[in-house]
Protein backbone atom coordinates (compact mmCIF):
# COMPACT_ATOMS: atom_id res chain seq x y z
CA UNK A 1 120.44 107.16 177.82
CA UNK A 2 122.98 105.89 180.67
CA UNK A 3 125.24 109.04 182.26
CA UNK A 4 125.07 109.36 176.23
CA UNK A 5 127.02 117.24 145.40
CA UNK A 6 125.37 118.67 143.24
CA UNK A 7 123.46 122.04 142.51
CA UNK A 8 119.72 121.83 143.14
CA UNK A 9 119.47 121.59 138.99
CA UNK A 10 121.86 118.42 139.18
CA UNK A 11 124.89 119.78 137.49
CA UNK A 12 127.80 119.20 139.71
CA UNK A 13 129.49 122.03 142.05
CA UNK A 14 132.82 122.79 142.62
CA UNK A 15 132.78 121.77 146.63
CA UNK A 16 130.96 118.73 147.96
CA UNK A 17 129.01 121.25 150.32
CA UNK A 18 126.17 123.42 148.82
CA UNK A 19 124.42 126.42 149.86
CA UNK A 20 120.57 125.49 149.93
CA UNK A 21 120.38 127.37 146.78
CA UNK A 22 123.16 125.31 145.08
CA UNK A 23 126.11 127.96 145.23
CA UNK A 24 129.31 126.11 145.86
CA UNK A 25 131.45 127.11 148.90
CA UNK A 26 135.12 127.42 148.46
CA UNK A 27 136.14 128.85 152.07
CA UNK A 28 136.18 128.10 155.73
CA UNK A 29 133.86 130.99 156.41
CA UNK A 30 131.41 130.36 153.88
CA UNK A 31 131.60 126.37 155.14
CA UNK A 32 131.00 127.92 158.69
CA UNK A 33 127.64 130.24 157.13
CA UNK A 34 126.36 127.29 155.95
CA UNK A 35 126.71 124.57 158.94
CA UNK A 36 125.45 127.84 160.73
CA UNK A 37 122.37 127.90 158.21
CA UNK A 38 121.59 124.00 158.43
CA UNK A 39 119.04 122.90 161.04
CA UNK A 40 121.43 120.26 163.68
CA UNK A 41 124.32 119.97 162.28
CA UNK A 42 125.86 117.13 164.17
CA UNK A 43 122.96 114.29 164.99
CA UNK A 44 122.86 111.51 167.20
CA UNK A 45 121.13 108.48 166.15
CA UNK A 46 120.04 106.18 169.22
CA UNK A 47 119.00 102.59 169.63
CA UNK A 48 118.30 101.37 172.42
CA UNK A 49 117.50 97.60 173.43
CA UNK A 50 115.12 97.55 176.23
CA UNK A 51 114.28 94.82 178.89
CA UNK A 52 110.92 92.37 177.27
CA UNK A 53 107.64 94.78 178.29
CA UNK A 54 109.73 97.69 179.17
CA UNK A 55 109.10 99.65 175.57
CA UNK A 56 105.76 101.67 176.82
CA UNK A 57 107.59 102.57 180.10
CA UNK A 58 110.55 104.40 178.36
CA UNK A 59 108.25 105.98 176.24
CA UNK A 60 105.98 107.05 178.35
CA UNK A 61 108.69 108.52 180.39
CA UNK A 62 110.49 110.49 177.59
CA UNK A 63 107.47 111.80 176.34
CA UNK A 64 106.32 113.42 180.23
CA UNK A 65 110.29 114.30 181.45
CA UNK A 66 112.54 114.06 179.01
CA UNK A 67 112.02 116.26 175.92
CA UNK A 68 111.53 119.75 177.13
CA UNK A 69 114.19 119.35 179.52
CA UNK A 70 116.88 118.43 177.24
CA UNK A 71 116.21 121.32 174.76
CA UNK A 72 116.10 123.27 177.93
CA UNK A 73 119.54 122.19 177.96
CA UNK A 74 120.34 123.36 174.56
CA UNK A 75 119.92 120.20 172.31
CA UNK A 76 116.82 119.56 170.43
CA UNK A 77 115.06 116.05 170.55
CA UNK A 78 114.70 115.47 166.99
CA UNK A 79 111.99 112.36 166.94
CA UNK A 80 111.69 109.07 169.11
CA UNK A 81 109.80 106.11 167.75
CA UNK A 82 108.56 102.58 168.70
CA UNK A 83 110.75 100.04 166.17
CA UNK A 84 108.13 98.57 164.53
CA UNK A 85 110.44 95.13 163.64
CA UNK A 86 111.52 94.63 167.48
CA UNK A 87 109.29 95.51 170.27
CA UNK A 88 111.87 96.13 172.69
CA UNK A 89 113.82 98.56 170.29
CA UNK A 90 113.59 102.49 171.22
CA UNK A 91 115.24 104.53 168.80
CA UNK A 92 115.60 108.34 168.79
CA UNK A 93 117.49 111.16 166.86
CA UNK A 94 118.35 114.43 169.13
CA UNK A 95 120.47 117.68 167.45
CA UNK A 96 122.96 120.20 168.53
CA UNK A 97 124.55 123.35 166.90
CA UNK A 98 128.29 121.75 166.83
CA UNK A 99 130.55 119.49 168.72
CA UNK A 100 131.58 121.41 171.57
CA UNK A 101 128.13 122.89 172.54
CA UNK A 102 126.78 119.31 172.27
CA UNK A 103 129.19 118.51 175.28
CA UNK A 104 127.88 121.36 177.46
CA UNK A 105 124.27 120.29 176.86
CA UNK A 106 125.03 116.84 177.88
CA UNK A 107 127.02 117.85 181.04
CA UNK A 108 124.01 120.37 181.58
CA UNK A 109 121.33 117.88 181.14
CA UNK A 110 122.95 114.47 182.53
CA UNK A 111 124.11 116.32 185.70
CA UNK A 112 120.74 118.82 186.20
CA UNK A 113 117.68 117.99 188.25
CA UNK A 114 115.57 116.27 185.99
CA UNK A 115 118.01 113.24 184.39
CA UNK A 116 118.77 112.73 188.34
CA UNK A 117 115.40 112.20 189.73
CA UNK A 118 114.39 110.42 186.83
CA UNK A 119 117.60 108.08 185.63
CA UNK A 120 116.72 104.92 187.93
CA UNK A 121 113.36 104.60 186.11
CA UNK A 122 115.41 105.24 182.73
CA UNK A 123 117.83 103.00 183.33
CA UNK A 124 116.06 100.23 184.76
CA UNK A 125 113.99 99.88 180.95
CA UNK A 126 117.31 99.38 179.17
CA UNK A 127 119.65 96.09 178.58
CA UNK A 128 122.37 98.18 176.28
CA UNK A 129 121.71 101.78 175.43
CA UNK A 130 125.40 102.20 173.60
CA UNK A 131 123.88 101.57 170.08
CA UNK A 132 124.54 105.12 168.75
CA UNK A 133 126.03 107.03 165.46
CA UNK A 134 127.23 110.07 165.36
CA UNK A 135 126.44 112.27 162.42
CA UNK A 136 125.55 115.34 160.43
CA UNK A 137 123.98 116.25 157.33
CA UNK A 138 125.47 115.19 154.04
CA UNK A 139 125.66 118.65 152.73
CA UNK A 140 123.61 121.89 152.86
CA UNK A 141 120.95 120.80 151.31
CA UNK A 142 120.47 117.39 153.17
CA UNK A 143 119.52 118.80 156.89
CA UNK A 144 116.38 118.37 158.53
CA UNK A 145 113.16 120.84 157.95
CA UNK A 146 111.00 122.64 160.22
CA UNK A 147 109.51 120.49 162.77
CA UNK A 148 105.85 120.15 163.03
CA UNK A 149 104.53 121.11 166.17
CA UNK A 150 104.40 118.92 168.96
CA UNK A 151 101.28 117.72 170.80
CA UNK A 152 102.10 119.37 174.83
CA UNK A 153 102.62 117.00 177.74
CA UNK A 154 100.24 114.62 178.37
CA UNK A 155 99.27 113.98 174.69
CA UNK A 156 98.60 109.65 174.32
CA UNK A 157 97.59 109.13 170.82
CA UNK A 158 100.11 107.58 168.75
CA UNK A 159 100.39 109.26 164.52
CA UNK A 160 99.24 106.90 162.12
CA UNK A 161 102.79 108.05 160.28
CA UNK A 162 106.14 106.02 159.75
CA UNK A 163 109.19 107.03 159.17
CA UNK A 164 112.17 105.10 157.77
CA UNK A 165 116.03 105.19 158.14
CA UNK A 166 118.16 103.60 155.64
CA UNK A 167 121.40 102.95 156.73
CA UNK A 168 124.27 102.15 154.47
CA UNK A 169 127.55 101.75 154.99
CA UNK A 170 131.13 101.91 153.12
CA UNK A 171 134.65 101.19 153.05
CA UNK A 172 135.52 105.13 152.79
CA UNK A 173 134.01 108.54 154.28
CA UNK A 174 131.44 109.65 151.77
CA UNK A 175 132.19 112.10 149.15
CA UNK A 176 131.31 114.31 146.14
CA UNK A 177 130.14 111.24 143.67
CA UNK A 178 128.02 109.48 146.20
CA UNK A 179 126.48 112.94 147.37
CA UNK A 180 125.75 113.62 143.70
CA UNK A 181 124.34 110.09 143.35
CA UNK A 182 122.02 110.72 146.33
CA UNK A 183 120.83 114.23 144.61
CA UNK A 184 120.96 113.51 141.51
CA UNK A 185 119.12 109.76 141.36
CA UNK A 186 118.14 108.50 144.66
CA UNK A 187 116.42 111.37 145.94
CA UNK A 188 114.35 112.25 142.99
CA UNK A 189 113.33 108.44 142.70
CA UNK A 190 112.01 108.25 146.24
CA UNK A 191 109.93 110.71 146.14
CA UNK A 192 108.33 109.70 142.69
CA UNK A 193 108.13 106.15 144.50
CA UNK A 194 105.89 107.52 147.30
CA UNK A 195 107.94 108.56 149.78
CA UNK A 196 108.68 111.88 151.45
CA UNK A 197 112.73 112.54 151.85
CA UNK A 198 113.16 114.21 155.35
CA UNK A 199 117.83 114.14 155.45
CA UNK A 200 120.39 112.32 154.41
CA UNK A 201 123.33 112.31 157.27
CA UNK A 202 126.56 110.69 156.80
CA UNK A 203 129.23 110.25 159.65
CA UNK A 204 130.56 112.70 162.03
CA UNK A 205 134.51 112.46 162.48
CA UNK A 206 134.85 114.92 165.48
CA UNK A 207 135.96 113.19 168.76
CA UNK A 208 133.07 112.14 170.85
CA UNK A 209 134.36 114.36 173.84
CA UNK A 210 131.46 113.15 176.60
CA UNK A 211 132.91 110.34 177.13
CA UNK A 212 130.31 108.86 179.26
CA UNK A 213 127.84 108.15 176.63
CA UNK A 214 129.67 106.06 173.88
CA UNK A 215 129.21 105.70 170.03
CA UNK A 216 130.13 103.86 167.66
CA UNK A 217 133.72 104.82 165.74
CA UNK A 218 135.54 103.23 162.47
CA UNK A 219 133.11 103.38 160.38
CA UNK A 220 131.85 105.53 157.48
CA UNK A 221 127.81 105.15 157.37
CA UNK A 222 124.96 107.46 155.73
CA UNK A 223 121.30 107.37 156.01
CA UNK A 224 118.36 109.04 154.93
CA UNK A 225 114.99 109.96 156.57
CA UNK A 226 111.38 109.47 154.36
CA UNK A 227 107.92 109.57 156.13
CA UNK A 228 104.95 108.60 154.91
CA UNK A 229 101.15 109.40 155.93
CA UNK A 230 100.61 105.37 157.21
CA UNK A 231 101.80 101.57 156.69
CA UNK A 232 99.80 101.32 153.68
CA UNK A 233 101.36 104.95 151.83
CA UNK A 234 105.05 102.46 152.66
CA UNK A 235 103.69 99.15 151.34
CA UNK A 236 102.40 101.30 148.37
CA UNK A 237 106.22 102.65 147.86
CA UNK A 238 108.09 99.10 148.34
CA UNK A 239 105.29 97.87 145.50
CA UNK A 240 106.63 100.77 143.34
CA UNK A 241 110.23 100.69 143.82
CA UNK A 242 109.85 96.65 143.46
CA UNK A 243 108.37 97.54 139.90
CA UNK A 244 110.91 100.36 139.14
CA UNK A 245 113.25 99.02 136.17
CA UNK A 246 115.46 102.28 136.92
CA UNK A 247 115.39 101.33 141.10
CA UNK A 248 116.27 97.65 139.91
CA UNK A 249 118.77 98.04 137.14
CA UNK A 250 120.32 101.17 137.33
CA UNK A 251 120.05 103.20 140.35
CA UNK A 252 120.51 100.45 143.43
CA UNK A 253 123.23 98.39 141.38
CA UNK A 254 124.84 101.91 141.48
CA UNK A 255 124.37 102.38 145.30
CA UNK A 256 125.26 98.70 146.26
CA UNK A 257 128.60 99.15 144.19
CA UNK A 258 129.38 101.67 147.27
CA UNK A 259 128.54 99.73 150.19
CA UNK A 260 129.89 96.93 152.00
CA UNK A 261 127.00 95.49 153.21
CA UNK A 262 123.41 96.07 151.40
CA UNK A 263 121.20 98.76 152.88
CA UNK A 264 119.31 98.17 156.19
CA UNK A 265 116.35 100.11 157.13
CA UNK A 266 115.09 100.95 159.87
CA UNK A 267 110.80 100.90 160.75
CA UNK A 268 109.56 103.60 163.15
CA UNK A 269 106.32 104.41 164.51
CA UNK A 270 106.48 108.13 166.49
CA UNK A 271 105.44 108.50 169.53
CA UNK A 272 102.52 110.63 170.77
CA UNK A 273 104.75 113.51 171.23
CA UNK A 274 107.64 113.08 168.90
CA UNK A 275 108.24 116.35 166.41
CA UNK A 276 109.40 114.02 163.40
CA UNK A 277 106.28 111.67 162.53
């Protein structure tokens, strides 16, 4: 934090984005009523490498000063979690309403009261904080849900919850046959597997115009969110999917024969006061 398709019945559409309730869009202003509909429509997704001990520090900090101020600023902090394979890994997702309003809340927030009094302590947790995609939801239907409501200031007691980011990436943006093969079969199977899909967000092409806070460019990545109630509602789902013939033979040959690299997920634990968990 250095100074930053298919129609819900599974028949195709005629546009790659869809209206929540599966009516194609075939105009700029009917694009814009929808990215105006979908909760965050450009994400951030941010992992951070943090000195050996420093984890609890950062946390605890972000939890106290660094939520409320930042959607006082006019971004929303989506979720922040311990990463549960790396104990000096801090990852976090924050939203904004479009590109150029995501630059104003940065300038707003990085050079207002709170980031200032508080960086030195930030900054002093973090060996490389540049780690960071920038993204937005696959199509209509793919954004992120209500929040649940977060415990106030103060709160210390960690959800028993996990969530998990799958990352996968490709040789070429994403488009209309691998949204429809994320509706349409992967979706559906996760959730009969166990787990509960939260998004799917695919890369953002806009220029990254605050240009003190990096991220990542030349590549074409998506990811989807699931949660589950604990570690043992996961371990139950990886037992599943291990034992699914359609997960095995059809459905992840399908998704590897997309990707240049096989999928790598992320672990995350929330912490006490993040909205996603």
């Amino acid at each position: 934090m250095t100074d930053g398709t298919a129609t819900t019945d599974g028949t195709a559409t005629t546009d790659a984005t869809a209206m929540t309730d599966g009516t194609a869009l075939t105009d700029g202003a009917a694009a814009a009523d929808v990215a105006a509909a979908i909760r965050h429509p450009v994400v951030e997704l941010r992992q951070y490498t943090l000195y050996p001990g420093a984890r609890d520090v950062l946390v605890d900090l972000f939890d106290r000063e660094f939520v409320e101020s930042q959607e006082a600023a006019g971004m929303t902090v989506v979720g922040q979690f311990h990463d549960l394979a790396d104990p000096d890994r801090f990852v976090w997702l924050r939203g904004f309403p479009d590109i150029p309003r995501r630059a104003a809340a940065l300038h707003e927030f990085y050079g207002g009261p709170v980031w200032q009094r508080h960086r030195e302590q930030a900054n002093a947790t973090m060996v490389d904080s540049d780690d960071v995609l920038l993204l937005r939801p696959l199509d209509g239907r793919s954004g992120f849900p209500a929040p649940a409501v977060r415990p106030p200031v103060g709160h210390r007691d960690r959800p028993s919850s996990l969530v998990t980011v799958t990352l996968c990436h490709r040789a070429e943006p994403v488009d209309a046959a691998f949204t429809d093969l994320y509706h349409r079969r992967i979706r559906p199977l996760l959730t009969e597997t166990g787990a509960a899909p939260v998004a799917c967000l695919s890369t953002e092409y806009a220029e990254n115009d605050y240009l003190a806070l990096p991220v990542r460019t030349g590549e074409h990545v998506v990811c989807w969110l699931t949660r589950f109630a604990d570690a043992g509602q996961f371990d139950e789902h990886l037992r599943r999917l291990d034992r699914s013939e359609r997960w095995q033979a059809e459905v992840l040959p399908e998704l590897s024969a997309t990707l240049t690299a096989p999928p790598r997920q992320l672990r995350l634990a929330p912490t006490p006061r993040s909205a996603l968990r």
